[in-house]
Protein backbone atom coordinates (compact mmCIF):
# COMPACT_ATOMS: atom_id res chain seq x y z
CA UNK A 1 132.73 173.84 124.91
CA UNK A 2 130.09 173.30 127.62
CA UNK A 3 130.52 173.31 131.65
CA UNK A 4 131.24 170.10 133.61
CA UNK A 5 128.32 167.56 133.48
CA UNK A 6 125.69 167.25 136.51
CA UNK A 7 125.60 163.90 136.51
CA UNK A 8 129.53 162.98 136.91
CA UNK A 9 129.55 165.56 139.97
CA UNK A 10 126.07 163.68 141.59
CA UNK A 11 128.26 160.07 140.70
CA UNK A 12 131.83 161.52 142.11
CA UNK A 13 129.75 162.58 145.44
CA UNK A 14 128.13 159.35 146.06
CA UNK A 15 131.20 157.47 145.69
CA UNK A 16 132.72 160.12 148.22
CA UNK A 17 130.02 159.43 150.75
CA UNK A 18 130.44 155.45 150.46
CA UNK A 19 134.01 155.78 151.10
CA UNK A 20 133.79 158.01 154.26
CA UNK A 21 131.25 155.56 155.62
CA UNK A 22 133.62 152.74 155.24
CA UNK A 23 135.63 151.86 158.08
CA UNK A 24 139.79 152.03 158.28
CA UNK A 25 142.07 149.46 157.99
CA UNK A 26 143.18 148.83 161.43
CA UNK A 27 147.35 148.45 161.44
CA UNK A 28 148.39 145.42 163.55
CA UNK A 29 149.81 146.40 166.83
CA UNK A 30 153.71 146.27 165.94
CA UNK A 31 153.10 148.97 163.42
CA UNK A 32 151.12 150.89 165.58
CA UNK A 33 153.54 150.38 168.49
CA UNK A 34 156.46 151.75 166.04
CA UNK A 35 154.67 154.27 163.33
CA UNK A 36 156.11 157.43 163.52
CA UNK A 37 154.21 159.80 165.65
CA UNK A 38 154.55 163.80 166.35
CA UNK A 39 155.92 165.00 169.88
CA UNK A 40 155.78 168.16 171.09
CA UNK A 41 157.95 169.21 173.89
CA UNK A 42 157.82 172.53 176.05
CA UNK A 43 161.08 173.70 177.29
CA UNK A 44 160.61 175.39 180.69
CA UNK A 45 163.59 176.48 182.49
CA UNK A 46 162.61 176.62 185.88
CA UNK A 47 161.08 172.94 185.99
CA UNK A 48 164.41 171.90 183.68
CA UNK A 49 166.45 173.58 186.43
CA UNK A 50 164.43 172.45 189.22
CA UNK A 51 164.93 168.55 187.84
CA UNK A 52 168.41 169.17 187.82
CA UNK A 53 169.09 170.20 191.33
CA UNK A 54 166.80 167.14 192.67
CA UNK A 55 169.14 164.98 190.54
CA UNK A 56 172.29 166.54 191.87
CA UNK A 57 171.00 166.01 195.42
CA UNK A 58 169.72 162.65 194.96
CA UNK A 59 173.06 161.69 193.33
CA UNK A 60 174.81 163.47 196.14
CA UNK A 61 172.90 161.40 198.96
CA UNK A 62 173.50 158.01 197.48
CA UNK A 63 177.09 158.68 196.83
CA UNK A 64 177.32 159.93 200.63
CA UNK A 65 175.31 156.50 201.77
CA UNK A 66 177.94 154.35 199.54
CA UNK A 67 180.64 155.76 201.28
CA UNK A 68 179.48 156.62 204.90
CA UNK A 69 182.41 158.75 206.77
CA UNK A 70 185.28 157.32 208.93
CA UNK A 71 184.63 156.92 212.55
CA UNK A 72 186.23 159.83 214.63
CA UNK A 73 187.32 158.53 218.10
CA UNK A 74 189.18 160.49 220.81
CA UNK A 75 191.93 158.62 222.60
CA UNK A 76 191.88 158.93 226.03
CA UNK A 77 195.49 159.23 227.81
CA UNK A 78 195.13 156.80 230.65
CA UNK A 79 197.57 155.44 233.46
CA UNK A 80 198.52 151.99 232.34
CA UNK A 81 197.10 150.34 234.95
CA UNK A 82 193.21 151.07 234.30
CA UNK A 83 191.14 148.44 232.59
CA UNK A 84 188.37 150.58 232.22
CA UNK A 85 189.80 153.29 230.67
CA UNK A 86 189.92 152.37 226.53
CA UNK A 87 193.65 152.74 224.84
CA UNK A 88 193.14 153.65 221.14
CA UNK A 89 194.41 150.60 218.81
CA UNK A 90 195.30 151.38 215.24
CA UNK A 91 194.03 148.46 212.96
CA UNK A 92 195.91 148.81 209.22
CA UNK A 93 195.48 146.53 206.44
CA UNK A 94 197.02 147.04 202.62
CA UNK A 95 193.82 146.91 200.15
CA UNK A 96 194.92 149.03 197.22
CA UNK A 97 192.02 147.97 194.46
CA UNK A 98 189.50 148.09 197.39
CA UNK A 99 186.52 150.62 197.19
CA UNK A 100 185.50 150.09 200.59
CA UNK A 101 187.14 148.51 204.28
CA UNK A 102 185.73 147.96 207.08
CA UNK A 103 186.50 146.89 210.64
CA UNK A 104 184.02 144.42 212.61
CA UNK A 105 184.95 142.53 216.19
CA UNK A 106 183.58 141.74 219.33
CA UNK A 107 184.20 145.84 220.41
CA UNK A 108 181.49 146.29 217.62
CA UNK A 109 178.91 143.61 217.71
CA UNK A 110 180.45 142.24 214.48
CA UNK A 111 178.81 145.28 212.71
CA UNK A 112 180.85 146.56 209.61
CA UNK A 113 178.76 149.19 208.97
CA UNK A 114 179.57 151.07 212.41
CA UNK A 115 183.59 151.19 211.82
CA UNK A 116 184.41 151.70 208.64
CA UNK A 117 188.21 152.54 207.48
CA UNK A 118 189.83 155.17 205.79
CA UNK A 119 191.79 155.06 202.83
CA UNK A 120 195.26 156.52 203.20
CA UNK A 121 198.21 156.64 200.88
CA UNK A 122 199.76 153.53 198.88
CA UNK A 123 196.79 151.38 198.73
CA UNK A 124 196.47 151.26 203.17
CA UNK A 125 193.38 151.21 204.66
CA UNK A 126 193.44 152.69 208.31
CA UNK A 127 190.86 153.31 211.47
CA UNK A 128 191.69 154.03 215.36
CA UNK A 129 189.15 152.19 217.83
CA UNK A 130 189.68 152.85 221.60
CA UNK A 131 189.48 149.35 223.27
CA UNK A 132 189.65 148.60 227.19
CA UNK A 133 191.92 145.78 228.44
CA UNK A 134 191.84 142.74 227.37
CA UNK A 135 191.58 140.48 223.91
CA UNK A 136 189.62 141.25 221.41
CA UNK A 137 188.51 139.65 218.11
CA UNK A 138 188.46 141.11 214.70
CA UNK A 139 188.16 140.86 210.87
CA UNK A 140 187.93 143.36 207.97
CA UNK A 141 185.22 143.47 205.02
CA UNK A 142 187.21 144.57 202.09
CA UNK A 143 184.34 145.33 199.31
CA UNK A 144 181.36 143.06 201.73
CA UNK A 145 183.98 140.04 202.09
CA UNK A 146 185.35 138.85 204.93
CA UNK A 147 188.90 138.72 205.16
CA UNK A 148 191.55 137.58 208.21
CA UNK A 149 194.29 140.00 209.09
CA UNK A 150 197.28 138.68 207.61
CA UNK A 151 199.63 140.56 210.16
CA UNK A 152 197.56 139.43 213.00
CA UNK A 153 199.60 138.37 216.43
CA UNK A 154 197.22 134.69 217.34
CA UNK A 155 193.87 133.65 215.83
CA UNK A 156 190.79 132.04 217.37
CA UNK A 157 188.21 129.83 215.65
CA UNK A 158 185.17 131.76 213.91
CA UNK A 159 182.81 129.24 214.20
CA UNK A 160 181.84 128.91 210.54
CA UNK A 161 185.53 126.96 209.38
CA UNK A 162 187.75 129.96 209.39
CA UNK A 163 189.38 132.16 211.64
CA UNK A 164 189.41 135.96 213.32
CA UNK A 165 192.36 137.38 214.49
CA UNK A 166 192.71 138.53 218.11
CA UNK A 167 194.57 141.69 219.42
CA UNK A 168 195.58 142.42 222.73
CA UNK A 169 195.17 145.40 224.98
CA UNK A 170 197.12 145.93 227.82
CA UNK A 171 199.18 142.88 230.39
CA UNK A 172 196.28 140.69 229.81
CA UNK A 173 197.04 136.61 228.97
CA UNK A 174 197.72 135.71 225.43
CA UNK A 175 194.17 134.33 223.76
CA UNK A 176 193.67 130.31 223.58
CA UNK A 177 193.93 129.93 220.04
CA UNK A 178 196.37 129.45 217.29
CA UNK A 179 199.21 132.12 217.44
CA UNK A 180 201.21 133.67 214.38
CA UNK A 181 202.65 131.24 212.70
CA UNK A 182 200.99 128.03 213.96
């Protein structure tokens, strides 16, 4: 029994070289895009704890900018006789699937961002806004829609086809408009 021959070693190198010259097969994208690959992931606690607290903050400032916090007002005790002085009006309104109620008028600039309501018990939606003499018109934004107050005294014409109701403050004339019920 003799040794491996020279000659199939010098043929089974040759062959070896040829095939590392060759180039590889290129894969078409979508297997490339979805072959298995290795990932190797470092677990650091301070940068994992560190992500978590930003998250908890973020999360905590756009939950606080969804739902700003209810107006505080002061009323102001005030002989009845003053028109300057502001008497505090309690505007109500029964929303119980609402997520958010707000309170725009003429005391506002028609803003519902500035007097937003707070939710009470059974489904009522409430917000005190101190108002001097005279009549003033309103509507509430249950969930960004505009909607008339159905227990409103008289009306007046919005200008775009519906209607804001009007409240009023102090022995002042009754608004020209529709009233309750007409």
């Amino acid at each position: 029994m003799s040794g491996p021959d020279p000659r199939d070693k010098e043929f089974v190198d040759a062959v070896m070289r040829q095939i590392a010259t060759r180039p590889l097969p290129r894969r078409s994208w979508w297997r490339r895009m979805f072959a298995a690959r290795e990932v190797t992931l470092r677990f650091r606690p301070a940068t994992w704890a560190l992500a978590a607290v930003t998250l908890v903050l973020l999360g905590g400032l756009v939950a606080r900018s969804r739902h700003p916090a209810p107006m505080v007002t002061v009323a102001a005790t005030r002989p009845a006789e003053s028109a300057d002085i502001p008497t505090l009006v309690r505007f109500t309104l029964t929303a119980p699937d609402a997520r958010a109620v707000a309170l725009a008028g003429d005391f506002n600039g028609w803003r519902p961002d500035v007097t937003p309501l707070r939710r009470s018990g059974d489904g009522q939606w409430i917000v005190e806004v101190p108002l001097t003499r005279g009549n003033w018109s309103y509507s509430f934004v249950v969930d960004g829609k505009w909607v008339e107050d159905p227990l409103a005294e008289s009306w007046r014409a919005d200008g775009f086809g519906g209607k804001n109701a009007v409240v009023r403050v102090g022995d002042v004339p009754a608004p020209v408009g529709e009233a309750r019920g007409g």
